[in-house]
PDB file of N, CA and C in Angstrom:
ATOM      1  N   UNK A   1     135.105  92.157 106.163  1.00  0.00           N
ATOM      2  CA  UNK A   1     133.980  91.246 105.997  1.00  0.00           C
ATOM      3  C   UNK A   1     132.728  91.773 106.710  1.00  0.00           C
ATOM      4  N   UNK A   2     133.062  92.504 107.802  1.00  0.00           N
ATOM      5  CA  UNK A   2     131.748  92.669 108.724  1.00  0.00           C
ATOM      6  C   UNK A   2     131.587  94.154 108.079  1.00  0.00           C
ATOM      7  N   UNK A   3     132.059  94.512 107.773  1.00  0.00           N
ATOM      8  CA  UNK A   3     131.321  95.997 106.739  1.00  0.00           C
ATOM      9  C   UNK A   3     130.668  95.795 105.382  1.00  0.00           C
ATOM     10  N   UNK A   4     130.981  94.975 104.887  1.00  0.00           N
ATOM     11  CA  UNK A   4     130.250  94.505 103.165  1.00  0.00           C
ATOM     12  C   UNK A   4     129.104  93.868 103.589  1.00  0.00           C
ATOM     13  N   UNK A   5     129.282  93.155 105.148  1.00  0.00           N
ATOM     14  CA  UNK A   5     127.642  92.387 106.058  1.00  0.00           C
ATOM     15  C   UNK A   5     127.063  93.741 105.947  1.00  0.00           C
ATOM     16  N   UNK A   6     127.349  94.462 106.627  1.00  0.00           N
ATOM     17  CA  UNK A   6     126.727  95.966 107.309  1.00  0.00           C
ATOM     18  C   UNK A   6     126.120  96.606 106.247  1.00  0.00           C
ATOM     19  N   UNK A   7     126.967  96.867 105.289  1.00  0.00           N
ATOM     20  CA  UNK A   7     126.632  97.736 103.799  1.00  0.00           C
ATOM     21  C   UNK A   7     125.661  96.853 103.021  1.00  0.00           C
ATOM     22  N   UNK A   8     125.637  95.552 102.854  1.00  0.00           N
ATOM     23  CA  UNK A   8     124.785  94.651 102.210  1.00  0.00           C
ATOM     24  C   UNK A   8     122.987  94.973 103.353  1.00  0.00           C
ATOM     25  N   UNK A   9     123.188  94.754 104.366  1.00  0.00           N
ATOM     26  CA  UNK A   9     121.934  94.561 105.291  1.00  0.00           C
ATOM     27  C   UNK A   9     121.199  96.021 104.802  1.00  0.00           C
ATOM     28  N   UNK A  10     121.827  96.895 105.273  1.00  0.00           N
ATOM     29  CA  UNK A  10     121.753  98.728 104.623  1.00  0.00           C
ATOM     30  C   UNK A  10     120.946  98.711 103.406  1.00  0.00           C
ATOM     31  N   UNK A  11     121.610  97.970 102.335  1.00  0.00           N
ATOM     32  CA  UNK A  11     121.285  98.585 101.201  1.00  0.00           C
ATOM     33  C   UNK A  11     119.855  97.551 100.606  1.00  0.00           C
ATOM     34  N   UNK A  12     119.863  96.088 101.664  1.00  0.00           N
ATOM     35  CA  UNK A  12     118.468  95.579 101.618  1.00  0.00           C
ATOM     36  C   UNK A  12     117.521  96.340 102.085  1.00  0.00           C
ATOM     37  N   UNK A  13     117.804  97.062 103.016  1.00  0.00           N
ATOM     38  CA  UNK A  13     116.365  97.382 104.222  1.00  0.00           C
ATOM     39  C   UNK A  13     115.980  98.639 103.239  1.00  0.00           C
ATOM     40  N   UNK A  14     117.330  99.669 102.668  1.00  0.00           N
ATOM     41  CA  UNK A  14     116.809 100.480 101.785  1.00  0.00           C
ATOM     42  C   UNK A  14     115.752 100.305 100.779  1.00  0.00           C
ATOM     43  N   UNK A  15     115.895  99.014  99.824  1.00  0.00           N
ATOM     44  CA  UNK A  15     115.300  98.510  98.823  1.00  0.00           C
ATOM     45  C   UNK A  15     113.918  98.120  99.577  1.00  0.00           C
ATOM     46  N   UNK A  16     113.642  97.677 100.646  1.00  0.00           N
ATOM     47  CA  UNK A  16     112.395  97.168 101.166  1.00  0.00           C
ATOM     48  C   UNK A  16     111.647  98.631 101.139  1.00  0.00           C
ATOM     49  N   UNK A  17     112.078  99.743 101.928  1.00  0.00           N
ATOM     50  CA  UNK A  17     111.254 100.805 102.230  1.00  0.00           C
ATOM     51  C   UNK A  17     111.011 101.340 101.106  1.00  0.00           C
ATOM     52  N   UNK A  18     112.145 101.634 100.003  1.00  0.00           N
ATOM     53  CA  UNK A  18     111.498 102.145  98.922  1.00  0.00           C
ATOM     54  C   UNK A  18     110.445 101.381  98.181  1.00  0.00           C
ATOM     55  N   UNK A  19     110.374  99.974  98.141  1.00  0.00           N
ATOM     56  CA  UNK A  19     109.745  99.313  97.775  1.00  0.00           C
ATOM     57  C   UNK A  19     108.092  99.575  98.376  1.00  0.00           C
ATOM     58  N   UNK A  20     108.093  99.870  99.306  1.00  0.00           N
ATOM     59  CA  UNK A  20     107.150  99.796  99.853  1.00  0.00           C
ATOM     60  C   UNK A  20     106.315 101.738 100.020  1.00  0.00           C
ATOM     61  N   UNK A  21     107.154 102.250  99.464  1.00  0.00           N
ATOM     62  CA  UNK A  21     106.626 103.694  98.844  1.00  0.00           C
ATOM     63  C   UNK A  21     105.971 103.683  97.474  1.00  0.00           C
ATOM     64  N   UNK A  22     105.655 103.270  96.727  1.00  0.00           N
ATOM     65  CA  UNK A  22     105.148 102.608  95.787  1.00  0.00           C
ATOM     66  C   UNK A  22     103.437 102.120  95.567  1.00  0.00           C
ATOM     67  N   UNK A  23     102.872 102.845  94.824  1.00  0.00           N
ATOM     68  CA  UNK A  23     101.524 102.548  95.171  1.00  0.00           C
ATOM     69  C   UNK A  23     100.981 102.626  96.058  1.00  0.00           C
ATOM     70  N   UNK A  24     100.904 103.817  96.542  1.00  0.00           N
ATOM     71  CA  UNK A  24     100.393 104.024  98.412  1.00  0.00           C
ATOM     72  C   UNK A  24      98.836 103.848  97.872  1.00  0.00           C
ATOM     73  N   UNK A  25      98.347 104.399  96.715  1.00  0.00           N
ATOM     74  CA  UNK A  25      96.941 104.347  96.430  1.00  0.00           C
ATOM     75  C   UNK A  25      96.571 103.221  95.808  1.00  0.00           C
ATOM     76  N   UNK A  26      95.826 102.836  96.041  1.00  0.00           N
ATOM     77  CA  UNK A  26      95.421 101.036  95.126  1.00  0.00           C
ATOM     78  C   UNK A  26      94.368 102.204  94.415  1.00  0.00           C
ATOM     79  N   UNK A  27      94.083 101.504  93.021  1.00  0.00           N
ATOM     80  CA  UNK A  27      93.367 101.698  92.343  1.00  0.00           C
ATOM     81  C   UNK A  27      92.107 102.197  92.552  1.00  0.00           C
ATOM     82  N   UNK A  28      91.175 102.831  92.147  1.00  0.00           N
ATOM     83  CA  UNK A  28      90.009 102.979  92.125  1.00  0.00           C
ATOM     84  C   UNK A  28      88.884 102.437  91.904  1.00  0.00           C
ATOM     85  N   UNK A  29      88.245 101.542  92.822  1.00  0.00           N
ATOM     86  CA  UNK A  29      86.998 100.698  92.529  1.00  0.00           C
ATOM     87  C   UNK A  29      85.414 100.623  92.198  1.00  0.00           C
ATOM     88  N   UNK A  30      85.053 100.376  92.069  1.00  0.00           N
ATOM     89  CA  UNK A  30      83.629 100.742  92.166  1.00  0.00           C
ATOM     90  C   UNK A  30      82.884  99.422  93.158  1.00  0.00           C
ATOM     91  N   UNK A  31      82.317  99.368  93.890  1.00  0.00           N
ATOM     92  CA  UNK A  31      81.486  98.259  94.679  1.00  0.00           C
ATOM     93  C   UNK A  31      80.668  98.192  93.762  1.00  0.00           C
ATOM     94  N   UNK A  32      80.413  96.765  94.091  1.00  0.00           N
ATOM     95  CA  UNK A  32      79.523  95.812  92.829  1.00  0.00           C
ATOM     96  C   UNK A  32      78.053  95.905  94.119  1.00  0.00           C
ATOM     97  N   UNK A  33      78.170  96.161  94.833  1.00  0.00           N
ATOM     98  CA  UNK A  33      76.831  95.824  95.510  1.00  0.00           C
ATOM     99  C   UNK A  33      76.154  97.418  95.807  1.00  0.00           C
ATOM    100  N   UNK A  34      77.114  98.273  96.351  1.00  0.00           N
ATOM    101  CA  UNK A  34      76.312  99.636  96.328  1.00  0.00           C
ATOM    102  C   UNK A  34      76.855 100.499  95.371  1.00  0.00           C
ATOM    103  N   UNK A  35      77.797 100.171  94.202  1.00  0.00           N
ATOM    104  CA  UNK A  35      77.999 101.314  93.087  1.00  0.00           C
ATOM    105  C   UNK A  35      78.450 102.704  93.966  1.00  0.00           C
ATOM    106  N   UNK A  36      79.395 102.131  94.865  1.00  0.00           N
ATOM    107  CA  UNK A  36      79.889 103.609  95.337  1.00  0.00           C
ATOM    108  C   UNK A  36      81.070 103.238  94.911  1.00  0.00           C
ATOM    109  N   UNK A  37      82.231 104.455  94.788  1.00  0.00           N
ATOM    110  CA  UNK A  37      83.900 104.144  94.602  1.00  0.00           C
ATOM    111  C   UNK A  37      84.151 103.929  95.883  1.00  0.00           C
ATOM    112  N   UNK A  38      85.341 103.378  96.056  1.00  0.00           N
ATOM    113  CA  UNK A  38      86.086 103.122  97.265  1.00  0.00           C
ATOM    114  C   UNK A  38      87.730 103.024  96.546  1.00  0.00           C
ATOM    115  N   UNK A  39      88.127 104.120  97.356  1.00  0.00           N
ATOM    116  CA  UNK A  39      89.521 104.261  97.030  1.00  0.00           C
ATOM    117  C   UNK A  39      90.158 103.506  98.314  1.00  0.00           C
ATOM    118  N   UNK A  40      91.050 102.496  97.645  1.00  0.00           N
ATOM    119  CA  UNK A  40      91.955 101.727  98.829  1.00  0.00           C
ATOM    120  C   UNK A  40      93.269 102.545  99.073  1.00  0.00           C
ATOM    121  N   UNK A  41      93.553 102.672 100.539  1.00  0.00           N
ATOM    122  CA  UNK A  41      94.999 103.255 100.460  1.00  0.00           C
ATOM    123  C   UNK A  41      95.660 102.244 101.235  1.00  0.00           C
ATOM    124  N   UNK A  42      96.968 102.167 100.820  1.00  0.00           N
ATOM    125  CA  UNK A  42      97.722 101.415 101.466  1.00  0.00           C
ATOM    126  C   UNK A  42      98.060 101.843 103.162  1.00  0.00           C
ATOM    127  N   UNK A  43      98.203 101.012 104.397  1.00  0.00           N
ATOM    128  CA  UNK A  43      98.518 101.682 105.322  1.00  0.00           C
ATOM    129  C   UNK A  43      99.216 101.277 106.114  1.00  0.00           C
ATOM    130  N   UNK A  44     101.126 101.561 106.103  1.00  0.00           N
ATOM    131  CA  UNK A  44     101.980 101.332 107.307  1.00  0.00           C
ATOM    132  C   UNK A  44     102.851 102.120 107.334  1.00  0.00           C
ATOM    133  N   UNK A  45     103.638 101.544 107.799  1.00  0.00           N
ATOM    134  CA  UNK A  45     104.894 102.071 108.255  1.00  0.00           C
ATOM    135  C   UNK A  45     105.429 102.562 107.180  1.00  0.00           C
ATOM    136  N   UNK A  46     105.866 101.768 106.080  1.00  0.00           N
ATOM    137  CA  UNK A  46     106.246 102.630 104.800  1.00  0.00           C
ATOM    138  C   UNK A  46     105.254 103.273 104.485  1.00  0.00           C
ATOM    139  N   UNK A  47     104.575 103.880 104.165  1.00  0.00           N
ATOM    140  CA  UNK A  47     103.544 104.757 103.763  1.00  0.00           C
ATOM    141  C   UNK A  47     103.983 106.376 104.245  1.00  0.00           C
ATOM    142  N   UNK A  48     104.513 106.182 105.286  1.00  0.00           N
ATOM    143  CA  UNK A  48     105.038 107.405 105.717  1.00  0.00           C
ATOM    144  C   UNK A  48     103.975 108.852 105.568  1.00  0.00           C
ATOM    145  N   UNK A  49     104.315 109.891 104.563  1.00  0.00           N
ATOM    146  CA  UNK A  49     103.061 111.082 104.244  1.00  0.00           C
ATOM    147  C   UNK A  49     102.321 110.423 103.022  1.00  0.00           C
ATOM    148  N   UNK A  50     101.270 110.043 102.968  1.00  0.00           N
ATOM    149  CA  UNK A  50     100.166 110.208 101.815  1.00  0.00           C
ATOM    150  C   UNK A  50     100.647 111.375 100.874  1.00  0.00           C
ATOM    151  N   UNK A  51     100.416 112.641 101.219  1.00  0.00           N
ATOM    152  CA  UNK A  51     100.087 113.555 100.874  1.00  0.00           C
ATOM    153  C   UNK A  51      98.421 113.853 100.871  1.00  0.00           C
ATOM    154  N   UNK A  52      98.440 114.016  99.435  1.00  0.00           N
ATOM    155  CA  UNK A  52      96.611 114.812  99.669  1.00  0.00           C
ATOM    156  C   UNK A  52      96.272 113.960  98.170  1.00  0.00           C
ATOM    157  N   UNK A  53      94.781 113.140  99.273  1.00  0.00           N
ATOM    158  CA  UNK A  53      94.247 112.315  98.337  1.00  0.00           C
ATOM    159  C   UNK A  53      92.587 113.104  97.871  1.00  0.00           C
ATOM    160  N   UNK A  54      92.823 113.138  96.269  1.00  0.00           N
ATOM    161  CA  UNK A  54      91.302 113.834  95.962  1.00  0.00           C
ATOM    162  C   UNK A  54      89.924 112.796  95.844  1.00  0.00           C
ATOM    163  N   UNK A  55      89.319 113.131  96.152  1.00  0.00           N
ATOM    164  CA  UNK A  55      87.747 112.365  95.996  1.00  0.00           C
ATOM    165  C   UNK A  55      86.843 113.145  95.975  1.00  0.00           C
ATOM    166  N   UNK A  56      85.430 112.052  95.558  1.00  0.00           N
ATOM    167  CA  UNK A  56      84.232 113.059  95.461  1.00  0.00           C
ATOM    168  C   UNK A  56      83.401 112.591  96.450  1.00  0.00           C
ATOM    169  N   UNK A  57      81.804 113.763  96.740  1.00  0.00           N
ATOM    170  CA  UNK A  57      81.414 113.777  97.916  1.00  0.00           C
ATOM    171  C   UNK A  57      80.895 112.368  97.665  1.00  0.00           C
ATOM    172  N   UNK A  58      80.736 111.334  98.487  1.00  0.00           N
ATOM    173  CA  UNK A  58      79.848 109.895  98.551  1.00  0.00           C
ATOM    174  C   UNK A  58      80.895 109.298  98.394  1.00  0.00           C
ATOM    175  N   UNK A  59      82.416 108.878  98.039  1.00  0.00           N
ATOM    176  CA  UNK A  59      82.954 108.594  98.142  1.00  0.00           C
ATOM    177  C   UNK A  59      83.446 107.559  99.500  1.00  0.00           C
ATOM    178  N   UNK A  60      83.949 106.571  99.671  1.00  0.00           N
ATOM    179  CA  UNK A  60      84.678 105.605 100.718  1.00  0.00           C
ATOM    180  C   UNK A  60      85.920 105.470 100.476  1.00  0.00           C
ATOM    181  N   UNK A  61      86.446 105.635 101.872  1.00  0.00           N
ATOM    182  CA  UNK A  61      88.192 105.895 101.510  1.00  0.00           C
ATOM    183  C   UNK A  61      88.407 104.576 102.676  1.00  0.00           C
ATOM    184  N   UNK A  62      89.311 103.367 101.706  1.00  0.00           N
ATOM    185  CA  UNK A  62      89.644 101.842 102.877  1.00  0.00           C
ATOM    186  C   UNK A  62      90.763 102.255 103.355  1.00  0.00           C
ATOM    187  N   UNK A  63      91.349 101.866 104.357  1.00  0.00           N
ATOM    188  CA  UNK A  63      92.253 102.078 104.675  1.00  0.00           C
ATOM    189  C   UNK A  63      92.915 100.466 105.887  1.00  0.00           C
ATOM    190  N   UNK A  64      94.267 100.121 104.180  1.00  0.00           N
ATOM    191  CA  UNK A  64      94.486  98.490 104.089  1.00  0.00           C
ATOM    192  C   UNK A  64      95.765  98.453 104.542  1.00  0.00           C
ATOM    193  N   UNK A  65      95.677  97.657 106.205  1.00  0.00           N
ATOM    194  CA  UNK A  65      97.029  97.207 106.920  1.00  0.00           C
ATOM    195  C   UNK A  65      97.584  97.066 106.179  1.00  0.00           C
ATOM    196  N   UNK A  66      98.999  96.762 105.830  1.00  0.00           N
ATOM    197  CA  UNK A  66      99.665  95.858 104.849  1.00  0.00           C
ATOM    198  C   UNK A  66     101.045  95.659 105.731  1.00  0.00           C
ATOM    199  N   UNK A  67     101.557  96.003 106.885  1.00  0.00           N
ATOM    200  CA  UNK A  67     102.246  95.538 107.472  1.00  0.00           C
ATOM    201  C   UNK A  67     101.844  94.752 108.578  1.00  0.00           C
ATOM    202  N   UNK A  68     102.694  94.403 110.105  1.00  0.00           N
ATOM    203  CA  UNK A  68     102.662  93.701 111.203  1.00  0.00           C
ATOM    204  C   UNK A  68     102.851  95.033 112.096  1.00  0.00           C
ATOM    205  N   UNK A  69     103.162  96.115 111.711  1.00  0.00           N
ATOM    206  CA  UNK A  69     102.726  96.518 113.257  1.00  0.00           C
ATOM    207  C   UNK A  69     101.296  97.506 113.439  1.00  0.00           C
ATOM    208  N   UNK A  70     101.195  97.708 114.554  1.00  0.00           N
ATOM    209  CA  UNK A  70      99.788  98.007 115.024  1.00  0.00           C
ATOM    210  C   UNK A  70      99.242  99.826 114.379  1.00  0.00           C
ATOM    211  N   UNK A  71      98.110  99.983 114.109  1.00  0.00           N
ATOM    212  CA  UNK A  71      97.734 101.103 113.372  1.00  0.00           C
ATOM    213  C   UNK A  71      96.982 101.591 113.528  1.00  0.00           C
ATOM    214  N   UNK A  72      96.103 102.828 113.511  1.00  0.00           N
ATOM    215  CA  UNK A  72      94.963 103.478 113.748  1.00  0.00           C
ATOM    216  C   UNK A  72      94.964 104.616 112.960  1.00  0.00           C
ATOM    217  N   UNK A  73      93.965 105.225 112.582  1.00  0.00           N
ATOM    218  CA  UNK A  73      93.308 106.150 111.786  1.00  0.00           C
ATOM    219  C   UNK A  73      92.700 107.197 112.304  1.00  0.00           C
ATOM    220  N   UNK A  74      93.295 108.059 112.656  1.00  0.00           N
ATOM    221  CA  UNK A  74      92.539 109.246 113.636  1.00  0.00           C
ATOM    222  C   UNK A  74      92.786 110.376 113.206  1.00  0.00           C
ATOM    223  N   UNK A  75      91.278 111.356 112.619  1.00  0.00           N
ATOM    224  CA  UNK A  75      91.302 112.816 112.064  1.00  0.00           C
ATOM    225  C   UNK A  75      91.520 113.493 113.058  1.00  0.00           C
ATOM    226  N   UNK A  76      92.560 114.612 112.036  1.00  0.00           N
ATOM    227  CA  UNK A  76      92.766 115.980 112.564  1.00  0.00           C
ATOM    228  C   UNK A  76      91.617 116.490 113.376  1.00  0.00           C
ATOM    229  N   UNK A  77      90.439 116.826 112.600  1.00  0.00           N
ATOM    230  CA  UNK A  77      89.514 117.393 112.913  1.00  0.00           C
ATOM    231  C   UNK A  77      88.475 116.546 113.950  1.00  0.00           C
ATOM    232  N   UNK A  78      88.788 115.839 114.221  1.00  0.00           N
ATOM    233  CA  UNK A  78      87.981 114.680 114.815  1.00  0.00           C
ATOM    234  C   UNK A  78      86.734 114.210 114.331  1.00  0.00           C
ATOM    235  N   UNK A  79      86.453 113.884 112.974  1.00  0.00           N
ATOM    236  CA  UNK A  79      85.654 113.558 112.282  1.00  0.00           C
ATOM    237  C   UNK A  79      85.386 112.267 111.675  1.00  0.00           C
ATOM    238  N   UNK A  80      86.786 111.430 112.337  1.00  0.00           N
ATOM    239  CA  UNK A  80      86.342 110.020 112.043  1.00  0.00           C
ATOM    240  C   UNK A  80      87.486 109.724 112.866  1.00  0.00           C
ATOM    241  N   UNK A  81      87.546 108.016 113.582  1.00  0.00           N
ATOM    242  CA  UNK A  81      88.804 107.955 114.007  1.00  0.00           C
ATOM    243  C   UNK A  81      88.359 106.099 114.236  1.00  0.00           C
ATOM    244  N   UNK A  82      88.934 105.782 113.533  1.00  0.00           N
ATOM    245  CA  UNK A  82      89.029 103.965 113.712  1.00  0.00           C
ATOM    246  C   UNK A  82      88.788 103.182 114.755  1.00  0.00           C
ATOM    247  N   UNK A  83      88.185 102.730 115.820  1.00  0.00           N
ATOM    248  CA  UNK A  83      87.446 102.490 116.979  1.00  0.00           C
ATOM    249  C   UNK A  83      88.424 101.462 117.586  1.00  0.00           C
ATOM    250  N   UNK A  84      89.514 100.867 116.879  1.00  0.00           N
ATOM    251  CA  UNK A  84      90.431 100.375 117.775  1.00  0.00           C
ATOM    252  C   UNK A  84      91.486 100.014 116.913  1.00  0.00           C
ATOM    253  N   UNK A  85      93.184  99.822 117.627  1.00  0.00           N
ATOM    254  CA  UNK A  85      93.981  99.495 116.661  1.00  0.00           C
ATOM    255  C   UNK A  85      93.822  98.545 116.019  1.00  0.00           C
ATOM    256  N   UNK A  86      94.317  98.601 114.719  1.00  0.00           N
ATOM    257  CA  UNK A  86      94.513  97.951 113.931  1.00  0.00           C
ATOM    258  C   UNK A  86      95.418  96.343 113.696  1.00  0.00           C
ATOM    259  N   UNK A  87      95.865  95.580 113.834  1.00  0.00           N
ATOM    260  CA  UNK A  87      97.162  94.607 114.249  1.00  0.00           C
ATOM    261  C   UNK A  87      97.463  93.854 113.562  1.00  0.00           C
ATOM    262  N   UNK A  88      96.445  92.919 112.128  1.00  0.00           N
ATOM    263  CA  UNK A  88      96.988  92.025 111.391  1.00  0.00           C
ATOM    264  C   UNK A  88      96.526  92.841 109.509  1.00  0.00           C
ATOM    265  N   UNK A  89      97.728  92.841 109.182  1.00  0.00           N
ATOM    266  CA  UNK A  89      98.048  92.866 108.241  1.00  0.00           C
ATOM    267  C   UNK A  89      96.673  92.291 107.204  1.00  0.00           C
ATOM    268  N   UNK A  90      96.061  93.458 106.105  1.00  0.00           N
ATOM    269  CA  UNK A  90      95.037  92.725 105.784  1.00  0.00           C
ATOM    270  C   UNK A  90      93.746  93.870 106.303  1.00  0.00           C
ATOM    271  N   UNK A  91      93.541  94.219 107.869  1.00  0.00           N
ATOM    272  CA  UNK A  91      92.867  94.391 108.479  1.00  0.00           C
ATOM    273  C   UNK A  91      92.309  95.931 108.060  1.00  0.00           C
ATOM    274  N   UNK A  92      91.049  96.511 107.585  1.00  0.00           N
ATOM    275  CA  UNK A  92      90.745  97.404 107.060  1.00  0.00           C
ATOM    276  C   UNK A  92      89.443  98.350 107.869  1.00  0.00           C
ATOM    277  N   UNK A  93      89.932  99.715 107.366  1.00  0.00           N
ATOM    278  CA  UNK A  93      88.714 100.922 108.526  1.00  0.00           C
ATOM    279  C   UNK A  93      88.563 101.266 107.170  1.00  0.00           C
ATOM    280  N   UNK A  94      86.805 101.712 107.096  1.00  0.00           N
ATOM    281  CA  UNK A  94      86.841 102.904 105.934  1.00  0.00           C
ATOM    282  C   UNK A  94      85.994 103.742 106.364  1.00  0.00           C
ATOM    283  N   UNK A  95      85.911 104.757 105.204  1.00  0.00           N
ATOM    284  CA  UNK A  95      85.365 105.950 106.061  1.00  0.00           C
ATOM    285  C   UNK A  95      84.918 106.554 104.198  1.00  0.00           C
ATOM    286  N   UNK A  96      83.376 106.889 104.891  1.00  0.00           N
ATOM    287  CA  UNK A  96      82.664 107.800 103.599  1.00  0.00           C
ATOM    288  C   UNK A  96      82.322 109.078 103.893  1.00  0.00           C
ATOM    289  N   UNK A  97      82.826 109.943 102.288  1.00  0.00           N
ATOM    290  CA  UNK A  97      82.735 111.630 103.046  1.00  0.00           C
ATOM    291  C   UNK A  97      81.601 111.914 102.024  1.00  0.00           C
ATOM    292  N   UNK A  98      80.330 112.485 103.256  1.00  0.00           N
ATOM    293  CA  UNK A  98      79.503 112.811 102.579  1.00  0.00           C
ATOM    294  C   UNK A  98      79.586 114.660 103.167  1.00  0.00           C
ATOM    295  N   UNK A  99      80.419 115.197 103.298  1.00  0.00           N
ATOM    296  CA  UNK A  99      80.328 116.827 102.684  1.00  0.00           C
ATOM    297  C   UNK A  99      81.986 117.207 102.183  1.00  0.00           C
ATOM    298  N   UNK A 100      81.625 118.419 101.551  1.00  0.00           N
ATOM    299  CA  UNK A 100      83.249 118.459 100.962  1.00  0.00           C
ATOM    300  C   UNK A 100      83.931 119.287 101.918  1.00  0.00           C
ATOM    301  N   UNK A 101      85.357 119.264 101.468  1.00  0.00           N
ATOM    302  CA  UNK A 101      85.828 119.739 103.088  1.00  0.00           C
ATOM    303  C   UNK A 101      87.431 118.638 103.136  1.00  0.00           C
ATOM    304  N   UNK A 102      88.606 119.354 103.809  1.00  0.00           N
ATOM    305  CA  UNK A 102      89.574 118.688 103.550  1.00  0.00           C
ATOM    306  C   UNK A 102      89.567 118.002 104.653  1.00  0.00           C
ATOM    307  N   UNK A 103      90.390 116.832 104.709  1.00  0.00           N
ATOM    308  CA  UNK A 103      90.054 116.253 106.030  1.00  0.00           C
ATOM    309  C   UNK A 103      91.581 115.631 106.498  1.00  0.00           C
ATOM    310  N   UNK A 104      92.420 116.298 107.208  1.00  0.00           N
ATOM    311  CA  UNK A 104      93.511 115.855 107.945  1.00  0.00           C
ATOM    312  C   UNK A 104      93.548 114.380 108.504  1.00  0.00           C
ATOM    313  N   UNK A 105      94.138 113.049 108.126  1.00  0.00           N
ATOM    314  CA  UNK A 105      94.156 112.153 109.376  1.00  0.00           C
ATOM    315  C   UNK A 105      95.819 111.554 109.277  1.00  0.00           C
ATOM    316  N   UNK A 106      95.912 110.909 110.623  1.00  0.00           N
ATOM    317  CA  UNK A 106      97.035 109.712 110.798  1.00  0.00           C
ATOM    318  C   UNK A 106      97.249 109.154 111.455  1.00  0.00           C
ATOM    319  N   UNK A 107      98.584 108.230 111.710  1.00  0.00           N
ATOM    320  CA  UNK A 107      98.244 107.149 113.018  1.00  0.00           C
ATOM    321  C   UNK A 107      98.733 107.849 114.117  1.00  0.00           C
ATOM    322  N   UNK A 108      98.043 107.701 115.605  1.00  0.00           N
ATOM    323  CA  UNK A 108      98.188 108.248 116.307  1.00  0.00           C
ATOM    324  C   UNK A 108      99.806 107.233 117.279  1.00  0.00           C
ATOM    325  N   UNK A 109      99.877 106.397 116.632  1.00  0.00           N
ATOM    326  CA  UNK A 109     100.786 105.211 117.013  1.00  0.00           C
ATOM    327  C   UNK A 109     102.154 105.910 117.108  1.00  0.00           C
ATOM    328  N   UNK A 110     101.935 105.902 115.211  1.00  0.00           N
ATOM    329  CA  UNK A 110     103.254 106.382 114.150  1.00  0.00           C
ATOM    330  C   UNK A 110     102.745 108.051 113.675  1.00  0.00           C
ATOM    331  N   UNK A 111     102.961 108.796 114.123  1.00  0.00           N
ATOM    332  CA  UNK A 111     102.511 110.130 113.421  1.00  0.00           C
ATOM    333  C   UNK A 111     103.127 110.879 112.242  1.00  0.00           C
ATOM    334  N   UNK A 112     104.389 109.761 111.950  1.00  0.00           N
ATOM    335  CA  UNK A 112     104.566 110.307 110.581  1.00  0.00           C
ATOM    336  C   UNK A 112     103.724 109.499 109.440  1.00  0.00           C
ATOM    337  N   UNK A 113     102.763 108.433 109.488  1.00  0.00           N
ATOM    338  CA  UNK A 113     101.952 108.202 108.583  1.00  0.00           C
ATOM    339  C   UNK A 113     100.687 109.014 108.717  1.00  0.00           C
ATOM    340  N   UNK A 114     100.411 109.907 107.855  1.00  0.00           N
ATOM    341  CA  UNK A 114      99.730 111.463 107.606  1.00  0.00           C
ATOM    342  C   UNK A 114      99.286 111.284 106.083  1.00  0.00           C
ATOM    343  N   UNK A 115      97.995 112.065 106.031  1.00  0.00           N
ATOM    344  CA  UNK A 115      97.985 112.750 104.830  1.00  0.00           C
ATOM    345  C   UNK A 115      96.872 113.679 104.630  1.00  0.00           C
ATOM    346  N   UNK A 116      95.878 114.056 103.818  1.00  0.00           N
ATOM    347  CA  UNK A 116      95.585 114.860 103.418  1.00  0.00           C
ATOM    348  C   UNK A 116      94.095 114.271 102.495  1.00  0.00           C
ATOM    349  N   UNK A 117      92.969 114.074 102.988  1.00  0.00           N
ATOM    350  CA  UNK A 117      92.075 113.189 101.861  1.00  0.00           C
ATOM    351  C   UNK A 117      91.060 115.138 101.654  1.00  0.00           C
ATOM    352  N   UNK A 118      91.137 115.570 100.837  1.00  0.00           N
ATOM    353  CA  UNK A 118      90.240 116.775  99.779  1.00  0.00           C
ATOM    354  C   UNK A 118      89.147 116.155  99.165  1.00  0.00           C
ATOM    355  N   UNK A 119      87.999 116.769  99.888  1.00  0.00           N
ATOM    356  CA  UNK A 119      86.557 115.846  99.419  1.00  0.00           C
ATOM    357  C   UNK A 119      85.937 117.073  98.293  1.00  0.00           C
ATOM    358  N   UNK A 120      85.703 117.117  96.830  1.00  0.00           N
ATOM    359  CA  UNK A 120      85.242 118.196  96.059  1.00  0.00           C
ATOM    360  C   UNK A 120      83.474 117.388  95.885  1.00  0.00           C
ATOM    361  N   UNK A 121      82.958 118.568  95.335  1.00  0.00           N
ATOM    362  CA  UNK A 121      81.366 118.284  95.250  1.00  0.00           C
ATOM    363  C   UNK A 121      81.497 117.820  93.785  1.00  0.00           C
ATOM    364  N   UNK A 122      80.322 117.085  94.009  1.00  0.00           N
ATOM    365  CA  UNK A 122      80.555 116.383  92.499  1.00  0.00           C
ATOM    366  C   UNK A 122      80.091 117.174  91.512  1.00  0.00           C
TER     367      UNK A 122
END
């Protein structure tokens, strides 16, 4: 009985994380007030590596809590870095790249949430 508990709990928490690998990128927007894109990325714990997100130069990249624990946004290169953690779910940093140029960031919390944002000239 207490192993089919064990194997059942297992194979929920599995289904949550994969679940939550899934659309790391929200769609592509356009702002209705300054006509810039803003690419939303999803940002927690499941999120784990991004990989490498492409954009163009003028571009805004959000970057959207979606869990409960605490988060921050801090480049490789030290070229942008979120001015304080992050904590409720919801809670959003963005960041606009105005030269092209790849730009390393992740949480300095959790350092396996990483990725890769590639800024090309338009």
């Amino acid at each position: 009985m207490k192993f089919n508990l064990l194997i059942s709990v297992i194979m929920v928490g599995a289904l949550v994380l994969l679940a939550g690998c899934e659309d790391k990128l929200y769609p592509l927007r356009l702002d209705s007030e300054t006509d810039e894109n803003i690419i939303q990325l999803r940002w927690g714990l499941a999120s784990g590596d991004l990989g490498t997100i492409t954009v163009s130069v003028g571009d805004t990249v959000r970057f959207v809590r979606v869990d409960d624990m605490p988060h921050n946004v801090t480049s490789l290169q030290g070229n942008f870095q979120s001015s304080e953690i992050l904590y409720g779910a919801g809670e959003t940093y963005e960041v606009t790249f105005e030269q092209p140029g790849s730009y390393g960031f992740y949480c300095s919390v959790h350092p396996g949430m990483k990725g890769t944002i590639l800024v090309s000239a338009q």
